[in-house]
N, C-alpha and C. Protein backbone atom coordinates (compact mmCIF):
# COMPACT_ATOMS: atom_id res chain seq x y z
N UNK A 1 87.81 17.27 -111.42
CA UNK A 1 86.74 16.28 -111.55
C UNK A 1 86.62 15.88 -113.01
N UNK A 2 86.36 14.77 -113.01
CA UNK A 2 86.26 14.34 -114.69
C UNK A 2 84.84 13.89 -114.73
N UNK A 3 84.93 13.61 -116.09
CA UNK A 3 83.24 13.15 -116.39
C UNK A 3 82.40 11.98 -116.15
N UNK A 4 83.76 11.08 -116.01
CA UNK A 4 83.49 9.81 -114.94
C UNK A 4 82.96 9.80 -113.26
N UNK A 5 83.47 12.02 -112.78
CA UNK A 5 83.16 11.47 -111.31
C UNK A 5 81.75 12.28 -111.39
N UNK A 6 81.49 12.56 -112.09
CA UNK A 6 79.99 13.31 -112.49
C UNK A 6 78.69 12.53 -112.48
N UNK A 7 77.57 13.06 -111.13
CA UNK A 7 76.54 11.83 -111.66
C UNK A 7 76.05 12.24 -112.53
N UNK A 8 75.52 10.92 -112.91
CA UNK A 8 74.86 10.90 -114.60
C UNK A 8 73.23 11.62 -114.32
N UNK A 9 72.84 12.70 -114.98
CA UNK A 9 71.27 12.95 -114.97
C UNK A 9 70.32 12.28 -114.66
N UNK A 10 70.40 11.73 -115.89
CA UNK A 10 69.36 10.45 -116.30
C UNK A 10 69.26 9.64 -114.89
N UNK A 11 70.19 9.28 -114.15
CA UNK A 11 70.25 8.68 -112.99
C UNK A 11 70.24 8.75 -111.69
N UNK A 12 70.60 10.22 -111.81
CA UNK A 12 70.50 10.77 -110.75
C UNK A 12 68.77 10.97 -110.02
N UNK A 13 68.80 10.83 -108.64
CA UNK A 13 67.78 10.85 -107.97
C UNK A 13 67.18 11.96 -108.57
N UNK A 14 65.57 12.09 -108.35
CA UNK A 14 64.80 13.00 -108.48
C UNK A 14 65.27 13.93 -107.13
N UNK A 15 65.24 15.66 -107.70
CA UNK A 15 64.81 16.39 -106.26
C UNK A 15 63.35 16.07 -105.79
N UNK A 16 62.74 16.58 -104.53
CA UNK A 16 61.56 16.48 -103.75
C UNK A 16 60.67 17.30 -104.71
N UNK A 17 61.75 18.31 -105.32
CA UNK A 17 60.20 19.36 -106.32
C UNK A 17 60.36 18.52 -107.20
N UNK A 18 60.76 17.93 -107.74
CA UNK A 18 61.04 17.26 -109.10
C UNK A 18 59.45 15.96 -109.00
N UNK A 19 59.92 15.49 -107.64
CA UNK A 19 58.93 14.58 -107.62
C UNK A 19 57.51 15.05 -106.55
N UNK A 20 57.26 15.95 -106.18
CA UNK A 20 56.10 16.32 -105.85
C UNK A 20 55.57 16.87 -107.09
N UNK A 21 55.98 17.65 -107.90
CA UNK A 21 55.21 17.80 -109.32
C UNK A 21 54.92 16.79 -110.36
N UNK A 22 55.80 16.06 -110.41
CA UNK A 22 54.85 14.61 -111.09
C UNK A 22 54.05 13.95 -110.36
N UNK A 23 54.29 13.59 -109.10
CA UNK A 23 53.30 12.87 -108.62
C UNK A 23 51.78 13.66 -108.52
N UNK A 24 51.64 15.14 -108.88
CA UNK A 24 51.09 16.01 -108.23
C UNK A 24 50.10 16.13 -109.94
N UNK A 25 50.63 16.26 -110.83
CA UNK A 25 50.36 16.37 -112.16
C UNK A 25 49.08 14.83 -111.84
N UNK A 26 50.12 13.82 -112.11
CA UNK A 26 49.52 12.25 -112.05
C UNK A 26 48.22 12.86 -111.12
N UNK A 27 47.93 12.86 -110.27
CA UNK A 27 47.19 12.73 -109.10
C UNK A 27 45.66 13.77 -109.45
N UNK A 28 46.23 14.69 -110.02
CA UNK A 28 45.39 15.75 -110.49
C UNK A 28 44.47 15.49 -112.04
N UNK A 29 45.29 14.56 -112.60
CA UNK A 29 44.29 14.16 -113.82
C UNK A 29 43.90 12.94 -113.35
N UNK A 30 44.25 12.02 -112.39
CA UNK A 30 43.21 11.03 -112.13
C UNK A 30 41.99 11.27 -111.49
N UNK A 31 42.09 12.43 -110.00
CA UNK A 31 40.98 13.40 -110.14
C UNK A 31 40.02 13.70 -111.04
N UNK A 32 40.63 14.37 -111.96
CA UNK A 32 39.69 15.14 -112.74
C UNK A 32 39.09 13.99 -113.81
N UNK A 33 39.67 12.75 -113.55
CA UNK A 33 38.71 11.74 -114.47
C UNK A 33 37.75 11.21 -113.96
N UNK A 34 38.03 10.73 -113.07
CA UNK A 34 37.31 10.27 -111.47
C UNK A 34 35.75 11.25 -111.76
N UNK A 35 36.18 12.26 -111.75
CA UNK A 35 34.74 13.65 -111.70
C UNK A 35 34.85 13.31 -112.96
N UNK A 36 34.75 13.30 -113.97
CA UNK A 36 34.17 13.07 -115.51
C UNK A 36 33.68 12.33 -115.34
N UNK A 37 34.10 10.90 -114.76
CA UNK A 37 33.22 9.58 -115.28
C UNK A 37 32.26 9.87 -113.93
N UNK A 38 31.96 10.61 -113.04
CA UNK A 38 30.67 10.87 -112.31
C UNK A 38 30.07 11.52 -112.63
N UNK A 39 30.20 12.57 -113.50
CA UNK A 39 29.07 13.18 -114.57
C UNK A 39 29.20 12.73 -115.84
N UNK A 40 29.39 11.35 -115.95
CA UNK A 40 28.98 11.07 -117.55
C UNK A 40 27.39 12.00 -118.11
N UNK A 41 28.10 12.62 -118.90
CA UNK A 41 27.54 13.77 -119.86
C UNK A 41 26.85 13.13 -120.72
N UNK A 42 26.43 11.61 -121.02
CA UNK A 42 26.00 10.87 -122.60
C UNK A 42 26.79 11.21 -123.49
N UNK A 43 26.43 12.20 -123.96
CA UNK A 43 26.93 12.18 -125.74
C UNK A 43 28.04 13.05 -125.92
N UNK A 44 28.39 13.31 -124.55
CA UNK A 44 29.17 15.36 -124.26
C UNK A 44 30.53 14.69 -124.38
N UNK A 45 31.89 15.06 -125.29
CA UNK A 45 33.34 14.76 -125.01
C UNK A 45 33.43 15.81 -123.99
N UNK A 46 34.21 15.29 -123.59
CA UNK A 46 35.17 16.51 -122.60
C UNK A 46 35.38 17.80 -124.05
N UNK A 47 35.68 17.77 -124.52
CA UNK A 47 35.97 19.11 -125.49
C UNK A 47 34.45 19.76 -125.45
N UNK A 48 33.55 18.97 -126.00
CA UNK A 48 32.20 19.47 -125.53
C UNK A 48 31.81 20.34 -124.37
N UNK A 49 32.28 19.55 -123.11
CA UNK A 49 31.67 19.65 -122.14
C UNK A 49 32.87 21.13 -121.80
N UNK A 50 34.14 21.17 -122.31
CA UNK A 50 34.56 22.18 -121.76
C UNK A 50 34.13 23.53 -122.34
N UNK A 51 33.67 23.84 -123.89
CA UNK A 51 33.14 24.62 -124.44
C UNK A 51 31.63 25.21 -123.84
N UNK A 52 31.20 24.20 -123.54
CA UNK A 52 29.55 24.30 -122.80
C UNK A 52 29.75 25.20 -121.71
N UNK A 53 30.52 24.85 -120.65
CA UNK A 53 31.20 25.51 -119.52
C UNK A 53 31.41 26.71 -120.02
N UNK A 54 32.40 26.96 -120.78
CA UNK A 54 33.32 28.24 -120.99
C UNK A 54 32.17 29.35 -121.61
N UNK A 55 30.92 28.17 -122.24
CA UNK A 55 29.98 29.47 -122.84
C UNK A 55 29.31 30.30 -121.47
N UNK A 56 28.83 28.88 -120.77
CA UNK A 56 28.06 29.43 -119.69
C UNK A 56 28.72 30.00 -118.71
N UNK A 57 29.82 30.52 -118.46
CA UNK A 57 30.42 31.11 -117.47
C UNK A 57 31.40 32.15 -117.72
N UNK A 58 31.51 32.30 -119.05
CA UNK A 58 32.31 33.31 -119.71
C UNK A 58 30.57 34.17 -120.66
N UNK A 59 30.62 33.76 -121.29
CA UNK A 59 29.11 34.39 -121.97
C UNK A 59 29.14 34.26 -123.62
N UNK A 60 28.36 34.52 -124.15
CA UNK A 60 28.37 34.51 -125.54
C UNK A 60 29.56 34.78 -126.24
N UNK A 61 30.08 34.02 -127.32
CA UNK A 61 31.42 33.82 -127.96
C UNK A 61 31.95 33.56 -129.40
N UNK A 62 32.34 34.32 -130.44
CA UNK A 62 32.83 33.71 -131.02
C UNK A 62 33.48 32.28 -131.68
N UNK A 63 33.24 31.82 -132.58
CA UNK A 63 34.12 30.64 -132.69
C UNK A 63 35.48 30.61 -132.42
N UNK A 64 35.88 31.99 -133.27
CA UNK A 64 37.50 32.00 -132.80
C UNK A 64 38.05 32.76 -131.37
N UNK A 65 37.47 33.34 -130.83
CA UNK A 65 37.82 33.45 -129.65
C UNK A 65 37.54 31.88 -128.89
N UNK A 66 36.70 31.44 -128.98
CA UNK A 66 36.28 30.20 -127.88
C UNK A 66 37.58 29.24 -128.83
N UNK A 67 37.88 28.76 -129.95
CA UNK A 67 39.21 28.33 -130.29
C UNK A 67 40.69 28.82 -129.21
N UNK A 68 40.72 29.70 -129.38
CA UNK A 68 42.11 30.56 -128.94
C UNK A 68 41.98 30.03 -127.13
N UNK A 69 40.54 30.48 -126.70
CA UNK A 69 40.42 30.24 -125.55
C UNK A 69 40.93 28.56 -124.94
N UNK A 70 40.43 27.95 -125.86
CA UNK A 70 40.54 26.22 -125.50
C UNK A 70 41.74 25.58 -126.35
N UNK A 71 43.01 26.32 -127.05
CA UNK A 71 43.78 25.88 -127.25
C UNK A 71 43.88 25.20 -128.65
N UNK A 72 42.21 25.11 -129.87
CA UNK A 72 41.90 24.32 -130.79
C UNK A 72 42.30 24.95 -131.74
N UNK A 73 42.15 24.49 -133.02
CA UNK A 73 42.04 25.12 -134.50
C UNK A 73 40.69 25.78 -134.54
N UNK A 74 40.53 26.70 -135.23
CA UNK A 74 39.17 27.17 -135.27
C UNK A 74 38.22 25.80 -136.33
N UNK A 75 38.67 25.24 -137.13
CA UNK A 75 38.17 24.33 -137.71
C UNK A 75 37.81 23.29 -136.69
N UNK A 76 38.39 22.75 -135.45
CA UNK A 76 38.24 21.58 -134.59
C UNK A 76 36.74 22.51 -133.49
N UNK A 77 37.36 23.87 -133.29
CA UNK A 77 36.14 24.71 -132.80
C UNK A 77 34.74 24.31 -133.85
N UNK A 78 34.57 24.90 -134.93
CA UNK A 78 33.32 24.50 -135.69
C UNK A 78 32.64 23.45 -135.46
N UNK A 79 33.70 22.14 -135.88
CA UNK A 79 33.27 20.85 -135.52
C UNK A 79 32.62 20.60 -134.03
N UNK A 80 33.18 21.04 -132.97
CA UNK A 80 32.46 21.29 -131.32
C UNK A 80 30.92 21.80 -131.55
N UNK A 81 31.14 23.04 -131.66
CA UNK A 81 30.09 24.04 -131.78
C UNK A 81 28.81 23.75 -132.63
N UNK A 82 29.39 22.36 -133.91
CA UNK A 82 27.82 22.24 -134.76
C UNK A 82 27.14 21.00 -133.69
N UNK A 83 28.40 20.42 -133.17
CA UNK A 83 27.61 18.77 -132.14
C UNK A 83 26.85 19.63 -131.12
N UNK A 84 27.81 20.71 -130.89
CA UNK A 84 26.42 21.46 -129.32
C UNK A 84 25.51 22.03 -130.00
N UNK A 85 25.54 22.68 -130.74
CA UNK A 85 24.14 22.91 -132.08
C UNK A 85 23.71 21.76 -132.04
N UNK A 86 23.52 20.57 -132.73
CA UNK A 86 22.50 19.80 -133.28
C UNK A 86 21.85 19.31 -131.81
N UNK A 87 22.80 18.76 -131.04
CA UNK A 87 22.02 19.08 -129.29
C UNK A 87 20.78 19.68 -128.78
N UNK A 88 20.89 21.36 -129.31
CA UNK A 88 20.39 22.25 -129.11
C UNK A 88 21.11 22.45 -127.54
N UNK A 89 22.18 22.66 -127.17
CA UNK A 89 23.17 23.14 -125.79
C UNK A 89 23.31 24.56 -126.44
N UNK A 90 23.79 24.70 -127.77
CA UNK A 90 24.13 26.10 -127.70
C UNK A 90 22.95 26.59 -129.13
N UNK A 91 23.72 28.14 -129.41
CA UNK A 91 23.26 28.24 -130.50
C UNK A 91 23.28 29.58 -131.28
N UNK A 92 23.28 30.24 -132.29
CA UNK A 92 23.99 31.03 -132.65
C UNK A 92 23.00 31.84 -133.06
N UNK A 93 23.85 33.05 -133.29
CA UNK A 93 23.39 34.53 -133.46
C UNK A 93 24.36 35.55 -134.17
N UNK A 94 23.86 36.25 -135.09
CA UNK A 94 24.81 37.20 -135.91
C UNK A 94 25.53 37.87 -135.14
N UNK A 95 26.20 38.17 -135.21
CA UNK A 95 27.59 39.04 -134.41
C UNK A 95 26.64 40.56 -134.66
N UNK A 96 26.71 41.07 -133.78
CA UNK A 96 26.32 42.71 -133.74
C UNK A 96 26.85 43.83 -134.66
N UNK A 97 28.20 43.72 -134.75
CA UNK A 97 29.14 44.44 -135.44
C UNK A 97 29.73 43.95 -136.60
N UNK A 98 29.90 42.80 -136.71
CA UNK A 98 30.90 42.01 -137.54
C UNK A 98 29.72 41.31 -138.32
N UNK A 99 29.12 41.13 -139.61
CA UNK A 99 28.61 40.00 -140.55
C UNK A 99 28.75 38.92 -141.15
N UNK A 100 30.07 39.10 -140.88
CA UNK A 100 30.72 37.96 -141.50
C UNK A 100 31.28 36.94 -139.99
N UNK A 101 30.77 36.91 -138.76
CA UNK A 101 31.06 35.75 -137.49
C UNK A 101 29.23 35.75 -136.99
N UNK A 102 29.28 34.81 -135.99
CA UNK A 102 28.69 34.59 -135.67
C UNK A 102 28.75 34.26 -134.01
N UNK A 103 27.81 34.43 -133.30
CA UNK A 103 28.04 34.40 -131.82
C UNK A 103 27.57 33.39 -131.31
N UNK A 104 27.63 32.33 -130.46
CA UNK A 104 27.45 31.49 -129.85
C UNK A 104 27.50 31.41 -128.58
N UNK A 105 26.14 31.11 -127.88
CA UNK A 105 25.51 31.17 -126.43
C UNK A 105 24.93 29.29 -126.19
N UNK A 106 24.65 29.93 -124.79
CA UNK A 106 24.53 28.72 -123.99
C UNK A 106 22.66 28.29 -123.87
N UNK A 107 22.45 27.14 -124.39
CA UNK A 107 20.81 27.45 -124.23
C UNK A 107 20.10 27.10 -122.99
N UNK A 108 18.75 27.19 -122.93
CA UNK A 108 18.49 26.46 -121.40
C UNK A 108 19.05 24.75 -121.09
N UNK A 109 18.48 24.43 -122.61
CA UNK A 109 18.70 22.76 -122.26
C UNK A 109 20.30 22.77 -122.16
N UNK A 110 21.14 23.77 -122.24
CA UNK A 110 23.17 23.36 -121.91
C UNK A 110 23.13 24.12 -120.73
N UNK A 111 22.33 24.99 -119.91
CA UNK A 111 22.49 25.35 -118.93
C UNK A 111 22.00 23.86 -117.72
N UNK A 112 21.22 23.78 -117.99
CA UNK A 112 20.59 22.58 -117.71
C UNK A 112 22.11 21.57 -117.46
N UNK A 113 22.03 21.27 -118.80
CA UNK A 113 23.52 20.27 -118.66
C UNK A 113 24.58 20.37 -118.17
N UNK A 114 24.75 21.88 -118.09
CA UNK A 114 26.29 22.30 -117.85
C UNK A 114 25.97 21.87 -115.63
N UNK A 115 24.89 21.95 -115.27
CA UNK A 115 24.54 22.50 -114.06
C UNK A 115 24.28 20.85 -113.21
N UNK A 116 23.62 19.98 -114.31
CA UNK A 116 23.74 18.38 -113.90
C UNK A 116 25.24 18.05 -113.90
N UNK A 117 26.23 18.36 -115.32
CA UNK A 117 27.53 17.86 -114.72
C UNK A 117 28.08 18.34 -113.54
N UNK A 118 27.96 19.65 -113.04
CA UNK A 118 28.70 20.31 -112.24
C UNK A 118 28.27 19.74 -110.71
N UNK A 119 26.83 19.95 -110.70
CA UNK A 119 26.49 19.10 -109.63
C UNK A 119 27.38 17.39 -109.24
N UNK A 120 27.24 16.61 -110.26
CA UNK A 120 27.38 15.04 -110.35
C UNK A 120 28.93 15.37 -109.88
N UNK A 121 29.84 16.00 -110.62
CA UNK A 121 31.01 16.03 -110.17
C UNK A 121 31.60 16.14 -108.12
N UNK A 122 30.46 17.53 -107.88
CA UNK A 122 29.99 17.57 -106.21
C UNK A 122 29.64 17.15 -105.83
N UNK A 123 28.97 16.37 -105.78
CA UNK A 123 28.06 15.34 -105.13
C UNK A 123 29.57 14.28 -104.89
N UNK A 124 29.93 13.77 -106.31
CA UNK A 124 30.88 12.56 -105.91
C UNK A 124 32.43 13.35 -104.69
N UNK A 125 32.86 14.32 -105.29
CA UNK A 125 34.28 15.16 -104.70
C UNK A 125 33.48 14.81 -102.76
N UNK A 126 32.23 15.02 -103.14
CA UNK A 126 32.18 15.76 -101.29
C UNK A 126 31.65 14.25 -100.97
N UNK A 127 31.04 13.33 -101.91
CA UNK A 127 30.93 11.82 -101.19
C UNK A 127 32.29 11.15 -100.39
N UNK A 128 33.14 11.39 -101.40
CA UNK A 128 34.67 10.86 -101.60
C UNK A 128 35.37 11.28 -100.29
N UNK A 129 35.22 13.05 -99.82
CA UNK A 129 35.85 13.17 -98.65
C UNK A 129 35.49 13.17 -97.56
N UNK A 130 34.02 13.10 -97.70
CA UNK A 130 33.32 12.54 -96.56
C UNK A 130 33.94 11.24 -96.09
N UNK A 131 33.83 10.23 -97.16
CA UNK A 131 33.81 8.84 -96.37
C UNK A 131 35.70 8.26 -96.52
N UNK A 132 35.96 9.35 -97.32
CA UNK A 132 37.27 8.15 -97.03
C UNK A 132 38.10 9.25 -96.11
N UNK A 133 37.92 10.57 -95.88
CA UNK A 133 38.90 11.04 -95.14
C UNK A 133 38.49 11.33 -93.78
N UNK A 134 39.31 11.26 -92.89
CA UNK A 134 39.00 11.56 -91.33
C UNK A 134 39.24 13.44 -91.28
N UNK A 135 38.76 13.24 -90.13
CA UNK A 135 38.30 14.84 -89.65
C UNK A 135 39.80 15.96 -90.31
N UNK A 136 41.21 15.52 -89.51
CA UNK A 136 42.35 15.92 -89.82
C UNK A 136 42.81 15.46 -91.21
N UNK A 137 42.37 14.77 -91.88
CA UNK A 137 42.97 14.54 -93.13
C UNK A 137 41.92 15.80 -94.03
N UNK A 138 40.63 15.74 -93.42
CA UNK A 138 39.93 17.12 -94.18
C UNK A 138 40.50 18.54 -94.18
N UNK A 139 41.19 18.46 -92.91
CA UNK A 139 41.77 19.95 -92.53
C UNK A 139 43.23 20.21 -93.40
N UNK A 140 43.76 18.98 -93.88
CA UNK A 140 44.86 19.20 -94.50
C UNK A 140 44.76 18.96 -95.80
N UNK A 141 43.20 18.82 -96.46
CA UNK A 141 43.11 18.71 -97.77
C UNK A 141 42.62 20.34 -97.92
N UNK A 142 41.75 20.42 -96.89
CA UNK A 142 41.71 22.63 -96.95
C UNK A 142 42.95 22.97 -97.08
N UNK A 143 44.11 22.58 -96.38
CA UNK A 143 45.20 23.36 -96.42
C UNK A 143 45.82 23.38 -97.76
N UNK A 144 46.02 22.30 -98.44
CA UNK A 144 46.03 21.98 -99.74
C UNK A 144 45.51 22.71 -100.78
N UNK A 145 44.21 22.92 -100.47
CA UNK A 145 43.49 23.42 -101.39
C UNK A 145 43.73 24.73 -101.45
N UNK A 146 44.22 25.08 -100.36
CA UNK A 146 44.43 26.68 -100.47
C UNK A 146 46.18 27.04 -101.50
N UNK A 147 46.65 25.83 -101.18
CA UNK A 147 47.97 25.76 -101.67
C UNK A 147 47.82 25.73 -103.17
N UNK A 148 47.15 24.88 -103.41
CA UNK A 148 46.92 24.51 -105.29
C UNK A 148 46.23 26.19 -105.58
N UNK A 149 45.67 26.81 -105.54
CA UNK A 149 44.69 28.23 -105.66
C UNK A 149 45.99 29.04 -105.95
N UNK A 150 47.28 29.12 -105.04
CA UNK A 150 48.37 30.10 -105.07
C UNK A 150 49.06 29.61 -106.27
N UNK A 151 49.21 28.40 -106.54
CA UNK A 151 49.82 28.03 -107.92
C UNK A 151 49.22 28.05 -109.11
N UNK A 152 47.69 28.35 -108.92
CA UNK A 152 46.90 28.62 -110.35
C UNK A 152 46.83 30.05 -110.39
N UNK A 153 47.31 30.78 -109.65
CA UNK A 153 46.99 31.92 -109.77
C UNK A 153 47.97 32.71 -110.52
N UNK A 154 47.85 33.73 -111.69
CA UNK A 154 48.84 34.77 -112.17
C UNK A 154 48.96 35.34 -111.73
């Protein structure tokens, strides 16, 4: 065989996994925008709004752990953490052990917030499959759902 009878990559058809994971990627962040812009947060970025979350459901945090956690610079962390400060969403406290960090919690008014986005997001997900899916298209978005859970899982 020569390199002429070789298909070319680039050209060659997608496999079925090839293209159920992009289409699957695509599909999953239009989702998850879809639910953002139904809990417009006002003033909250998504970086905001994911820190707010991670306080209230993980618990009081470091800057640099909540960095490491969300993938940021600890400097892009600060910058988060003083906008949910001046908010009053979060708010800080000397580290127990350590003097030199500081700990950062979730306040009522970001529990509050964290609990309106989460709602707004449910409200729209369960409007959405209420009205646009039929009875069997629900049963195979459960099935789904159970499918996506096995692939997030370690």
């Amino acid at each position: 065989m020569t390199t002429h009878d070789r298909p070319d990559p680039a050209t060659a058809a997608p496999r079925a996994e090839e293209r159920i994971a992009g289409d699957l990627a695509v599909v999953v962040s239009q989702l998850m925008r879809r639910m953002r812009a139904a809990s417009s947060q006002g003033a909250l970025t998504p970086s905001q709004r994911a820190v707010l979350s991670r306080l209230y459901t993980v618990g009081p945090n470091t800057t640099a752990a909540l960095a490491r956690a969300e993938l940021v610079r600890p400097q892009s962390m600060r910058t988060i953490l003083a906008a949910l400060e001046e908010q009053a969403l979060v708010e800080r406290a000397p580290h127990p052990t350590d003097g030199r960090q500081v700990i950062f919690s979730v306040t009522e008014a970001g529990r509050q917030a964290i609990t309106s986005v989460r709602q707004a997001k449910q409200s729209w997900l369960l409007d959405a499959i209420d009205t646009r899916l039929d009875a069997a298209e629900r049963r195979t978005l459960a099935e789904a759902t159970d499918l996506l859970k096995r692939l997030v899982q370690e």
